[in-house]
PDB file of N, CA and C in Angstrom:
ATOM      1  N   UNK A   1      24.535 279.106 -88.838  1.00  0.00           N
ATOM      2  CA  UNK A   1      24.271 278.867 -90.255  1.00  0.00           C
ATOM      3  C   UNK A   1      24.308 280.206 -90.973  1.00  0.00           C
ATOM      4  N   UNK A   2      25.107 280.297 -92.163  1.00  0.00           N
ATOM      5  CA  UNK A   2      25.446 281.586 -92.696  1.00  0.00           C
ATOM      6  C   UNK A   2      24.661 281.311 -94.153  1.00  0.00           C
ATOM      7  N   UNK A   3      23.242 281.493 -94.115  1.00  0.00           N
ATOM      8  CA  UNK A   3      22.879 281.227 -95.599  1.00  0.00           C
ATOM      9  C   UNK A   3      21.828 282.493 -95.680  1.00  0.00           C
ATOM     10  N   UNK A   4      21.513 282.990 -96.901  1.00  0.00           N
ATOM     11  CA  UNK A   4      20.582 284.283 -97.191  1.00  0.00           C
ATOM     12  C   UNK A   4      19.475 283.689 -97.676  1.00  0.00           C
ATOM     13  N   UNK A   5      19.322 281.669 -97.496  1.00  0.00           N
ATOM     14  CA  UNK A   5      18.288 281.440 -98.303  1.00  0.00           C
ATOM     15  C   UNK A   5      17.082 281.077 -96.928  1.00  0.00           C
ATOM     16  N   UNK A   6      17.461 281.903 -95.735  1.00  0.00           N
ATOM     17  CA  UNK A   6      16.368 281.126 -94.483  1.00  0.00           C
ATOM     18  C   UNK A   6      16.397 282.075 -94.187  1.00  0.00           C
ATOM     19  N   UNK A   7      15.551 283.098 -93.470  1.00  0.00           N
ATOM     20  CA  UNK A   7      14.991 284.121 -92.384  1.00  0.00           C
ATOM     21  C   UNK A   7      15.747 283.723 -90.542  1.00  0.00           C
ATOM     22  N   UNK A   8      15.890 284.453 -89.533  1.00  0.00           N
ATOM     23  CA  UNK A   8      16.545 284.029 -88.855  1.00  0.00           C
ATOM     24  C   UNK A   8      15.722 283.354 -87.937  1.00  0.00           C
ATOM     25  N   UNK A   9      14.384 283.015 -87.903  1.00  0.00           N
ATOM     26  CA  UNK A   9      13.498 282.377 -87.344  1.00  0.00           C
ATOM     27  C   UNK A   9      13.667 280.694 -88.008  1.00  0.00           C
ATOM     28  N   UNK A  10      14.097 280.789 -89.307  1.00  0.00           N
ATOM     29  CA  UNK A  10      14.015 279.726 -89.906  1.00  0.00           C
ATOM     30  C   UNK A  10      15.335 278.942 -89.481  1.00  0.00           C
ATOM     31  N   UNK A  11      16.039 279.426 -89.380  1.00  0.00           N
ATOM     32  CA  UNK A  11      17.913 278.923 -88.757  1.00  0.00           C
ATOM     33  C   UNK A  11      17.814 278.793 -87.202  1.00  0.00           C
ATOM     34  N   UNK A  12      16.900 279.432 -86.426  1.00  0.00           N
ATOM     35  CA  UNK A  12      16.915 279.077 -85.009  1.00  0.00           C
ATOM     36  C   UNK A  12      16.111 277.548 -85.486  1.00  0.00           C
ATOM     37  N   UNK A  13      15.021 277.586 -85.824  1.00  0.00           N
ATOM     38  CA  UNK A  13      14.735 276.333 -85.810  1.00  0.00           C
ATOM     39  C   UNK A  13      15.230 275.047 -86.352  1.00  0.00           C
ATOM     40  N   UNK A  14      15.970 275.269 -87.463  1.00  0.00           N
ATOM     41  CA  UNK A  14      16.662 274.212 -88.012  1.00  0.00           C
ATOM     42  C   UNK A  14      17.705 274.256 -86.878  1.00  0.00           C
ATOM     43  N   UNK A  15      18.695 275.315 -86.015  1.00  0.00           N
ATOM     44  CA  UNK A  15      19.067 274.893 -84.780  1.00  0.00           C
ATOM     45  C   UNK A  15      18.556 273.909 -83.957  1.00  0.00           C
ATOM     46  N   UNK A  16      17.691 274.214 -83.761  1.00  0.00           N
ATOM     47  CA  UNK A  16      17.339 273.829 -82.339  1.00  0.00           C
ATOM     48  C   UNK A  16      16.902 272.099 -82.993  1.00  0.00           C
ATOM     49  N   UNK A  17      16.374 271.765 -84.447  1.00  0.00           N
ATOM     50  CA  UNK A  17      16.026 270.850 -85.058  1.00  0.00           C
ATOM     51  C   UNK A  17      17.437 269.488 -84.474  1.00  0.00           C
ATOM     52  N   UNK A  18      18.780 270.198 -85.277  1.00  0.00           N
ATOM     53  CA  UNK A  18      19.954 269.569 -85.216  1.00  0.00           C
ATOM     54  C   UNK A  18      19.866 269.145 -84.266  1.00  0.00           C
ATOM     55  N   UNK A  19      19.793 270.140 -82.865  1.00  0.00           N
ATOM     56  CA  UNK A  19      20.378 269.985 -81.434  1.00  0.00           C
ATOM     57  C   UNK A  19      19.644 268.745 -81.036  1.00  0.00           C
ATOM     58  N   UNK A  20      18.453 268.641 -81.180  1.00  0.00           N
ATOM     59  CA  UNK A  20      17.342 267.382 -80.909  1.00  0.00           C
ATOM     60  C   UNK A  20      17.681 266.507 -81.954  1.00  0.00           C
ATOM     61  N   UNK A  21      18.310 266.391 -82.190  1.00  0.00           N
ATOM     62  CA  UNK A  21      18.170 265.571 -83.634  1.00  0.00           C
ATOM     63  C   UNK A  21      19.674 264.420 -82.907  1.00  0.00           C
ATOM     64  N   UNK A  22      20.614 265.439 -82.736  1.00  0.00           N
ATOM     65  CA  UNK A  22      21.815 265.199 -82.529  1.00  0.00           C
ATOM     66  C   UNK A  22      21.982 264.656 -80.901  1.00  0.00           C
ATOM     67  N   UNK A  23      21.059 264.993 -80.073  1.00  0.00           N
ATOM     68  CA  UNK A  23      20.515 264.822 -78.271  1.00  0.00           C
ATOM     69  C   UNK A  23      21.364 265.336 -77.961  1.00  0.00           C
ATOM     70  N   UNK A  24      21.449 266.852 -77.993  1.00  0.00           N
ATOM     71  CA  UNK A  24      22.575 267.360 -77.380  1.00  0.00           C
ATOM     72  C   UNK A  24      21.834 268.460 -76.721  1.00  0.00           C
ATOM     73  N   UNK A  25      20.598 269.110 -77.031  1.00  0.00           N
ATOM     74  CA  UNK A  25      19.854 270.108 -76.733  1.00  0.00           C
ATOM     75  C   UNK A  25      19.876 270.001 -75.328  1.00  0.00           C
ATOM     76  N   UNK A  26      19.217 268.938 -74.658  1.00  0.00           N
ATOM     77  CA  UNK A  26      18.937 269.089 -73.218  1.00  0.00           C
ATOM     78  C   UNK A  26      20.562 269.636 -72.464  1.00  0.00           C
ATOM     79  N   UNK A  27      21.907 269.853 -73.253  1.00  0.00           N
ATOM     80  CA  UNK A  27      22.867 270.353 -72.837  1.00  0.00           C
ATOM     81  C   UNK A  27      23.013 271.537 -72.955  1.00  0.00           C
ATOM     82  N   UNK A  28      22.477 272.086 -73.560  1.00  0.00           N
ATOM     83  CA  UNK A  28      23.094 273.676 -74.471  1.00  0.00           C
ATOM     84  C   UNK A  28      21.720 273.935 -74.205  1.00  0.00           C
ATOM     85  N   UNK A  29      22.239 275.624 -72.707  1.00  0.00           N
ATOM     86  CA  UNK A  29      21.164 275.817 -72.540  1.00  0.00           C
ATOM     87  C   UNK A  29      21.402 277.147 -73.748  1.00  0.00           C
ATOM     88  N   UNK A  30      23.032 277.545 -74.017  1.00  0.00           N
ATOM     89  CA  UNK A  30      22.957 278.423 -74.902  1.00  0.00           C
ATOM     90  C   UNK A  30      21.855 278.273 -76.407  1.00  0.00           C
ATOM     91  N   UNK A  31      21.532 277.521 -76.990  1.00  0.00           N
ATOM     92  CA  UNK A  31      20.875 277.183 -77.661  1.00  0.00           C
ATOM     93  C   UNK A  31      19.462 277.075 -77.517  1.00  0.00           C
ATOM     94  N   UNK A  32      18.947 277.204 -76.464  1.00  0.00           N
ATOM     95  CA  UNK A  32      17.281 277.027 -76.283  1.00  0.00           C
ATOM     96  C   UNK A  32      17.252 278.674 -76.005  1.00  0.00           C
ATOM     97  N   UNK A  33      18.223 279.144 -75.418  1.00  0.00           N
ATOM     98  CA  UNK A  33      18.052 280.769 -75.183  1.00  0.00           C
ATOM     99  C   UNK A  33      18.133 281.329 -76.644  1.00  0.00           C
ATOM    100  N   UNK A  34      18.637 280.908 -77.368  1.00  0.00           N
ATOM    101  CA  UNK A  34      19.187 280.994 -79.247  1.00  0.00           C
ATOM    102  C   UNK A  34      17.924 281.583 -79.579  1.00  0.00           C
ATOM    103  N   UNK A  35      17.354 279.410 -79.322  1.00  0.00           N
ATOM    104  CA  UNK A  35      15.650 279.592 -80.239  1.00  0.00           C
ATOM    105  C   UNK A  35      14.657 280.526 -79.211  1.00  0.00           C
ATOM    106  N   UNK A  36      14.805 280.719 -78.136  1.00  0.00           N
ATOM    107  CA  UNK A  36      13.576 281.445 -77.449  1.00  0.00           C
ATOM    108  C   UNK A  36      13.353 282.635 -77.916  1.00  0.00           C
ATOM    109  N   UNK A  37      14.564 283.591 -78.376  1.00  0.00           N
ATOM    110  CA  UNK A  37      14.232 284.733 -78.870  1.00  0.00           C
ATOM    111  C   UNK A  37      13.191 284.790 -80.470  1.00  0.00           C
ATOM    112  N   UNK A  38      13.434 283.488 -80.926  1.00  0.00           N
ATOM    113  CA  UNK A  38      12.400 283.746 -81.921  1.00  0.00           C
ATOM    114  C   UNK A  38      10.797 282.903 -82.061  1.00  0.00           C
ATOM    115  N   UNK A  39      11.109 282.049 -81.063  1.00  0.00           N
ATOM    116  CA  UNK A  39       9.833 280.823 -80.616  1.00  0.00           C
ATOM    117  C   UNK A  39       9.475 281.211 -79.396  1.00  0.00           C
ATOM    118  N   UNK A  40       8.308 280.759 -78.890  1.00  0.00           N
ATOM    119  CA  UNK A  40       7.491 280.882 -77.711  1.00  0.00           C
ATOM    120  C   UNK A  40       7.922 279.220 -77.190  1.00  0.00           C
ATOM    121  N   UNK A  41       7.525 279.495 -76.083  1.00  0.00           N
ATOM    122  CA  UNK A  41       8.313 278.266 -75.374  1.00  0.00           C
ATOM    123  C   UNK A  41       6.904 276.833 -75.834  1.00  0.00           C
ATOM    124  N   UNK A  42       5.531 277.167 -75.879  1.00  0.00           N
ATOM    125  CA  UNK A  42       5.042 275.987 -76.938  1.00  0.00           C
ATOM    126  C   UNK A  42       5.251 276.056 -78.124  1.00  0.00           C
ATOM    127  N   UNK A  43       5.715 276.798 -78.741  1.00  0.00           N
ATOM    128  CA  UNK A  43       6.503 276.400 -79.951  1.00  0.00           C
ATOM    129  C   UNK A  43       7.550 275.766 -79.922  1.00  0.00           C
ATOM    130  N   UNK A  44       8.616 275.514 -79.338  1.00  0.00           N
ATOM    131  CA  UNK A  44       9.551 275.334 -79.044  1.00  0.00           C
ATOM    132  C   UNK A  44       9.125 273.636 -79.000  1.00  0.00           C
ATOM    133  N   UNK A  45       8.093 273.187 -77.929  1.00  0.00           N
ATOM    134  CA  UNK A  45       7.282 272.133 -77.683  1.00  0.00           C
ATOM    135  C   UNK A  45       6.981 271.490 -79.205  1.00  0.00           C
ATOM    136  N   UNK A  46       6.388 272.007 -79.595  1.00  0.00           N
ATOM    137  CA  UNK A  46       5.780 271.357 -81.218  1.00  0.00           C
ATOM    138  C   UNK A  46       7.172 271.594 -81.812  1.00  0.00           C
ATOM    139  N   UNK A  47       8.469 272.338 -82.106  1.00  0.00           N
ATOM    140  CA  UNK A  47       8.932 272.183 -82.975  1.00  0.00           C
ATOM    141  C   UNK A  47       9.754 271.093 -82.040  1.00  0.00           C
ATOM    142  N   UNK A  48       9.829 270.603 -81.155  1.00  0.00           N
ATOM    143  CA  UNK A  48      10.822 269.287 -80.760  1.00  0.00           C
ATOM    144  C   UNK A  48       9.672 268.305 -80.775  1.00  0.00           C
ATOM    145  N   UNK A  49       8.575 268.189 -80.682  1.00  0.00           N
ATOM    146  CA  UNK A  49       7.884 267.022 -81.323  1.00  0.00           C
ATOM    147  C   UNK A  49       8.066 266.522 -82.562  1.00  0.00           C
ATOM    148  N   UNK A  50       7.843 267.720 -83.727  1.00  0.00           N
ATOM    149  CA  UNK A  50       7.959 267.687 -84.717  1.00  0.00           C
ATOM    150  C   UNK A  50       9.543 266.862 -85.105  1.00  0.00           C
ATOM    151  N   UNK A  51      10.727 267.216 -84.550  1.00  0.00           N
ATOM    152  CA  UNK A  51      11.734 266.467 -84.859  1.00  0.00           C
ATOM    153  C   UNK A  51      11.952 265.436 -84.301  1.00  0.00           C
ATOM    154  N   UNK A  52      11.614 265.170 -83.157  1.00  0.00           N
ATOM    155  CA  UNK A  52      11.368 264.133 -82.489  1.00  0.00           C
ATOM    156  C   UNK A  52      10.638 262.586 -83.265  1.00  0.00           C
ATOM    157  N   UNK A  53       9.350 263.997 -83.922  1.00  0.00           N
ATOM    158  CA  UNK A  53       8.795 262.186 -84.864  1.00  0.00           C
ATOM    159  C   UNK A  53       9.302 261.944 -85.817  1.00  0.00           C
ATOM    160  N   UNK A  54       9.866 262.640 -86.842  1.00  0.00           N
ATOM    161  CA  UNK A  54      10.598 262.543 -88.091  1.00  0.00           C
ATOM    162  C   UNK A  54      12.027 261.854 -87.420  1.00  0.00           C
ATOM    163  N   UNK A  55      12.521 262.152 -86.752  1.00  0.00           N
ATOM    164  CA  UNK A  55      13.512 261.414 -86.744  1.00  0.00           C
ATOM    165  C   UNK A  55      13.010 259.897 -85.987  1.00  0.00           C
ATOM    166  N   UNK A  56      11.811 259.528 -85.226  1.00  0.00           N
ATOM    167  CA  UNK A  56      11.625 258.451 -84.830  1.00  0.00           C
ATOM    168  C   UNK A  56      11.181 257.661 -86.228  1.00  0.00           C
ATOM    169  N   UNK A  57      10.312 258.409 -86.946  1.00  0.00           N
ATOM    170  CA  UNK A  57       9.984 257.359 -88.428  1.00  0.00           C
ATOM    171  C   UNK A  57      11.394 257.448 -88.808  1.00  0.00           C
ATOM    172  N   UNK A  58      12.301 258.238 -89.360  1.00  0.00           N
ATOM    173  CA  UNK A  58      13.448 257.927 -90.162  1.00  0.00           C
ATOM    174  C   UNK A  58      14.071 256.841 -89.711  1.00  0.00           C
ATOM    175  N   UNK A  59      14.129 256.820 -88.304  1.00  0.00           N
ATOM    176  CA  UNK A  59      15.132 255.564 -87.651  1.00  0.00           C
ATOM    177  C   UNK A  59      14.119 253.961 -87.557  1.00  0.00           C
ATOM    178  N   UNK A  60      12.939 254.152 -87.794  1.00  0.00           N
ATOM    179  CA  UNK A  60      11.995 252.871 -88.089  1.00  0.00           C
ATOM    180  C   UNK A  60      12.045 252.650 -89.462  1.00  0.00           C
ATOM    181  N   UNK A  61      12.073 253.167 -90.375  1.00  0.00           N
ATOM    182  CA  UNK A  61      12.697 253.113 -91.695  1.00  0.00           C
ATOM    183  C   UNK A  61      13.574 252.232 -92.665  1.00  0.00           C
ATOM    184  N   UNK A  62      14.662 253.545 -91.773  1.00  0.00           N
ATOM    185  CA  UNK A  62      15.973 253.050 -91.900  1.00  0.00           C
ATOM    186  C   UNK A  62      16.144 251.291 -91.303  1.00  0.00           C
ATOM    187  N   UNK A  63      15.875 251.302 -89.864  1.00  0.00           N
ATOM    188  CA  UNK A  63      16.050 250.003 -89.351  1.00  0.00           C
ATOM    189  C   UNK A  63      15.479 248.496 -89.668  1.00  0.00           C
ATOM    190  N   UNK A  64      14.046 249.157 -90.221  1.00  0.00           N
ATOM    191  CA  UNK A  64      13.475 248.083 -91.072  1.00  0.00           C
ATOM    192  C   UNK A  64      13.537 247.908 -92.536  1.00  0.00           C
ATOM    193  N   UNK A  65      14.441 248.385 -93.123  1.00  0.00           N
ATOM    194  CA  UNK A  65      14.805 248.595 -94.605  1.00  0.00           C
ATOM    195  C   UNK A  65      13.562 248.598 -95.462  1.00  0.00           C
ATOM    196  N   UNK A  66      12.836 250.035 -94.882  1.00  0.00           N
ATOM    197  CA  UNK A  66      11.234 249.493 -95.482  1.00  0.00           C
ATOM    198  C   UNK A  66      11.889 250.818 -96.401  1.00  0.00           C
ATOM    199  N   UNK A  67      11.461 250.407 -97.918  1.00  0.00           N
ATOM    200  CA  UNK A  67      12.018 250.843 -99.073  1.00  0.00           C
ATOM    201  C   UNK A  67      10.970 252.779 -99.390  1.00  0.00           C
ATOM    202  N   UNK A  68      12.011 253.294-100.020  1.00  0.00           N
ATOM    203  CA  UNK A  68      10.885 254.422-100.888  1.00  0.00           C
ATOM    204  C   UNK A  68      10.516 254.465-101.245  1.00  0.00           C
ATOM    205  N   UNK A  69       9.186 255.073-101.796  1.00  0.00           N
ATOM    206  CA  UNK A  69       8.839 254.703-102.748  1.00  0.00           C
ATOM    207  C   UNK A  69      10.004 255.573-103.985  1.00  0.00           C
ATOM    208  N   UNK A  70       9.942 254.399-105.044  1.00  0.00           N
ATOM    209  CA  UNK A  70      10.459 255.185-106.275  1.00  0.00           C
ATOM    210  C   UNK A  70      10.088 256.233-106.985  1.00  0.00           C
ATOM    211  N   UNK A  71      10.316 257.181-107.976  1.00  0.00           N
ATOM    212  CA  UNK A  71      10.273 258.258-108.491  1.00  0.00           C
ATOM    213  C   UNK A  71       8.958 257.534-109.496  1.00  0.00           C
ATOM    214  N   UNK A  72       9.549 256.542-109.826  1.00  0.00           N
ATOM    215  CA  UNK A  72       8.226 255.955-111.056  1.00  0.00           C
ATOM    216  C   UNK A  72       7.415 255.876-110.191  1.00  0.00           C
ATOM    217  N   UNK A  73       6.899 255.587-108.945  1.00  0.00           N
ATOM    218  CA  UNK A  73       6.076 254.683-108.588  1.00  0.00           C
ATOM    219  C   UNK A  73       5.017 255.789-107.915  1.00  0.00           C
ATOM    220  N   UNK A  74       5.625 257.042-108.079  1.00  0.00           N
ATOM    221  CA  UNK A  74       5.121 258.521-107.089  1.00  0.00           C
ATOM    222  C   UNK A  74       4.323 259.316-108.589  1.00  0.00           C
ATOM    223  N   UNK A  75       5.252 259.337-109.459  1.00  0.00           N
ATOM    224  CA  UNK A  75       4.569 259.357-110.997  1.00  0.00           C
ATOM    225  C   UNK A  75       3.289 258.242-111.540  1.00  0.00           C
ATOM    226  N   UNK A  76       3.315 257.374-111.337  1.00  0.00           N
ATOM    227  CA  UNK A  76       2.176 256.577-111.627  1.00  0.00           C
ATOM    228  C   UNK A  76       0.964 257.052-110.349  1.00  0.00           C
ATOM    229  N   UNK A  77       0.912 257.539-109.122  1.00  0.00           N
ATOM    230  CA  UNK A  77       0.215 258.018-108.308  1.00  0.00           C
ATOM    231  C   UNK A  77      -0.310 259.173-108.785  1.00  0.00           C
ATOM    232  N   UNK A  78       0.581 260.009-109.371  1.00  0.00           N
ATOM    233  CA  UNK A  78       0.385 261.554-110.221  1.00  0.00           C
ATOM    234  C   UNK A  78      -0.476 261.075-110.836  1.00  0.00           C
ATOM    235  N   UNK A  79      -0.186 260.479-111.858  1.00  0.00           N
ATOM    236  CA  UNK A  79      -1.116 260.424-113.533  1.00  0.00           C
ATOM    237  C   UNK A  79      -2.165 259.947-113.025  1.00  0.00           C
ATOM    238  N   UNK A  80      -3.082 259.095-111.527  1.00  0.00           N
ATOM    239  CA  UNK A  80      -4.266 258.607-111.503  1.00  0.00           C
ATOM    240  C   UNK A  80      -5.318 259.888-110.727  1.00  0.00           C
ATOM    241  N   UNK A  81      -4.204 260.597-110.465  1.00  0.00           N
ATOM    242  CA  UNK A  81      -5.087 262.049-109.450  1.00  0.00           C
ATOM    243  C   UNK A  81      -5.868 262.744-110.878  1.00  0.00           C
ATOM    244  N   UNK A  82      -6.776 263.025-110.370  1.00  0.00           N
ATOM    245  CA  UNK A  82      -7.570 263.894-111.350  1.00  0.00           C
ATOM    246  C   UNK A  82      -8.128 265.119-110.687  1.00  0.00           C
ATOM    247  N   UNK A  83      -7.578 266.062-110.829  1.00  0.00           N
ATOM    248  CA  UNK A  83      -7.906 267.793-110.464  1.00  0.00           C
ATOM    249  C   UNK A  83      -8.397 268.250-111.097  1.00  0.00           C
ATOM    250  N   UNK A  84      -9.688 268.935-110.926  1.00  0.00           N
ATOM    251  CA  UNK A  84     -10.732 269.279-111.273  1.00  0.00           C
ATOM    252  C   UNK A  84     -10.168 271.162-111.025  1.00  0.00           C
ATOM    253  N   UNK A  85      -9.366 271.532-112.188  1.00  0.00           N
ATOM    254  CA  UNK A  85      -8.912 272.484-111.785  1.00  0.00           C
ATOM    255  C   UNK A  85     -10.008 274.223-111.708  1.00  0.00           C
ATOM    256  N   UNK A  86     -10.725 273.919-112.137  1.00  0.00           N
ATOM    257  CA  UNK A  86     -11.928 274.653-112.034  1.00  0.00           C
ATOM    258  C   UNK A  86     -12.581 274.885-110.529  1.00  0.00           C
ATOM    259  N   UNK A  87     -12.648 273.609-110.386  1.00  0.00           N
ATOM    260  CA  UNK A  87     -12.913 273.943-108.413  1.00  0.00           C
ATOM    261  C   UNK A  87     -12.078 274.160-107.929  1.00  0.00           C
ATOM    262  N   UNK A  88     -10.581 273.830-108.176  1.00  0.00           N
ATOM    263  CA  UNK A  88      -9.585 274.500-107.736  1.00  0.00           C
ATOM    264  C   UNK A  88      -9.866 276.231-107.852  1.00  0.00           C
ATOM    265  N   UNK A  89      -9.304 276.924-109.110  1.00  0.00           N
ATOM    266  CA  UNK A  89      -9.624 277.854-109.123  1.00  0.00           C
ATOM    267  C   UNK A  89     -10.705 278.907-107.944  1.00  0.00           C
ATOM    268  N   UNK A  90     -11.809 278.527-108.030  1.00  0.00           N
ATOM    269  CA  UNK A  90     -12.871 278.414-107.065  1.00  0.00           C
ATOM    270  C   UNK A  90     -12.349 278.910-105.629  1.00  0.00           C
ATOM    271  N   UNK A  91     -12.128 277.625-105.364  1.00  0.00           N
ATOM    272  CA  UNK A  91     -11.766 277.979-104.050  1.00  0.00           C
ATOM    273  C   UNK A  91     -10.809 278.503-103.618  1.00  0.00           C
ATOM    274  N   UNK A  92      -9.339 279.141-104.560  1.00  0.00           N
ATOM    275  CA  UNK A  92      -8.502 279.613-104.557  1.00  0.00           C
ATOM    276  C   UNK A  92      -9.028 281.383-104.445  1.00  0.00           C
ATOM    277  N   UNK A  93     -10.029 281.230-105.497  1.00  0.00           N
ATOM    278  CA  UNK A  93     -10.498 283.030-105.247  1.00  0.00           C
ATOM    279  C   UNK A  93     -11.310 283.277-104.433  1.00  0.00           C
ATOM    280  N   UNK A  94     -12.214 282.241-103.895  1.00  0.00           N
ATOM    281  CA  UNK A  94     -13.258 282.325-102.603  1.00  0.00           C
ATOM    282  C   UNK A  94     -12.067 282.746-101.468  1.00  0.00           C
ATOM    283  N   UNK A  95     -10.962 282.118-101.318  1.00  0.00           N
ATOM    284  CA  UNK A  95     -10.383 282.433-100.280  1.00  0.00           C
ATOM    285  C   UNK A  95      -9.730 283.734-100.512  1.00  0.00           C
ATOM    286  N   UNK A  96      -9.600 284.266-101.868  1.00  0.00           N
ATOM    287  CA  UNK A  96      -8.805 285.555-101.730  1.00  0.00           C
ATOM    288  C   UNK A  96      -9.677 286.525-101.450  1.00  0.00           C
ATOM    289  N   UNK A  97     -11.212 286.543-101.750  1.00  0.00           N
ATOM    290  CA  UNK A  97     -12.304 287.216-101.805  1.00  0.00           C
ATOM    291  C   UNK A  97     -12.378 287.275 -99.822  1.00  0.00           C
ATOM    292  N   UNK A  98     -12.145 286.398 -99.354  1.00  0.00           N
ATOM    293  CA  UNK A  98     -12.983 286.161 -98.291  1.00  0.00           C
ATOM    294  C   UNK A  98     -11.157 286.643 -96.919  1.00  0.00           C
ATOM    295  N   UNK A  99     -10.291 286.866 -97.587  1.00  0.00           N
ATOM    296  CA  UNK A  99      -8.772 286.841 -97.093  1.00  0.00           C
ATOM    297  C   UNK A  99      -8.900 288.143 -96.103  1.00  0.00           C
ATOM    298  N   UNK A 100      -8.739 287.940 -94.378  1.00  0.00           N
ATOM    299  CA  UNK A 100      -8.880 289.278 -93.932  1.00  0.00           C
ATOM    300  C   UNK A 100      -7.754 289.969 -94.037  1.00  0.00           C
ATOM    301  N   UNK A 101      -8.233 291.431 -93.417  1.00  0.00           N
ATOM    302  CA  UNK A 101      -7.549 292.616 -93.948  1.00  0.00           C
ATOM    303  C   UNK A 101      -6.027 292.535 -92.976  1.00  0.00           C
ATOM    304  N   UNK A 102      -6.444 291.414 -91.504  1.00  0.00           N
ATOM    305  CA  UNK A 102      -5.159 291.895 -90.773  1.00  0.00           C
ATOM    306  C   UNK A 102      -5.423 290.269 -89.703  1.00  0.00           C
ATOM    307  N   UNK A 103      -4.269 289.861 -89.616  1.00  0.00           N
ATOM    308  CA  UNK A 103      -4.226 288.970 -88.258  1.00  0.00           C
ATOM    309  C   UNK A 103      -3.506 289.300 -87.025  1.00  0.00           C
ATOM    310  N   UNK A 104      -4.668 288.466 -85.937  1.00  0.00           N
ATOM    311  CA  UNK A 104      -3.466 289.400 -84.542  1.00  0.00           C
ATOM    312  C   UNK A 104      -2.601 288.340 -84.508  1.00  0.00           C
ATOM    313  N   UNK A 105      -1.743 288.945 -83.592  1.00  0.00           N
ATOM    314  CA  UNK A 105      -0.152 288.789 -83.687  1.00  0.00           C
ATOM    315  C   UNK A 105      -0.103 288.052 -82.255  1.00  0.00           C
ATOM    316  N   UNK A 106       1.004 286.684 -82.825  1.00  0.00           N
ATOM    317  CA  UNK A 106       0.694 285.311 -82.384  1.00  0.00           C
ATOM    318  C   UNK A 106       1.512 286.177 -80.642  1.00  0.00           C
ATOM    319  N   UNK A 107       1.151 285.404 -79.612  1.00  0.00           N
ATOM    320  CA  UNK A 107       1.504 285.541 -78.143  1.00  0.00           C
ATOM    321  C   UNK A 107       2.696 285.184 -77.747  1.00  0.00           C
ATOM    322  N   UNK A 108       3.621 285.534 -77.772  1.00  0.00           N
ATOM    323  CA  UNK A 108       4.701 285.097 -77.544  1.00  0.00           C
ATOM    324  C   UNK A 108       5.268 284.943 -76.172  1.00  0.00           C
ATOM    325  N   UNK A 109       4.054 285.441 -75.059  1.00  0.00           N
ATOM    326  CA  UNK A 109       4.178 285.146 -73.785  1.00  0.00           C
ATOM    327  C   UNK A 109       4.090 283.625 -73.314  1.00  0.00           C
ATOM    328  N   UNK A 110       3.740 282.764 -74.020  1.00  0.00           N
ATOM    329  CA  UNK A 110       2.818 281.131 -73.673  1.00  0.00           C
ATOM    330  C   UNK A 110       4.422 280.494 -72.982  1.00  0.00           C
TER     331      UNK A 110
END
């Protein structure tokens, strides 16, 4: 994938997404060696779950012609939410107040 709008962590995974998507992964070991350089091998785990279920709802979906919701019908859901944007606020600066200075750096041995 030749795009400047994904990081190359983000294109291994939409790789490796396709490859599962498409059941071709368990073939191409070139491709799991692809994503390993930028995933840990339980990552790798959750990100083929992760496509694994999206594509199992899409294909229950699809197969049961269970409909979208419509654009109106996601808008009438909008207009009944009421955000209390003040506690928003709130907890938006509690967390910047409270934001540490450094995180350790995820294991990429697993």
């Amino acid at each position: 994938m030749d795009s400047a709008l994904f990081s190359d962590r983000e294109k291994a995974a939409l790789l490796w997404a396709e490859h599962v998507t498409k059941n071709t992964a368990r073939s191409r070991d070139d491709i799991f060696e692809t994503v390993k350089k930028s995933f840990s091998e339980s990552e790798i785990v959750e990100l083929t779950f992760l496509t694994a279920y999206f594509n199992m709802r899409n294909r229950l979906n699809d197969s049961l012609k269970m409909p979208i919701e419509e654009h109106s019908d996601v808008s009438k859901i909008k207009k009944t939410l009421n955000v209390n944007t003040d506690k928003v606020k709130q907890f938006l600066q509690h967390t910047l107040d409270n934001w540490p200075d450094s995180f350790p750096e995820p294991n990429r041995d697993d």
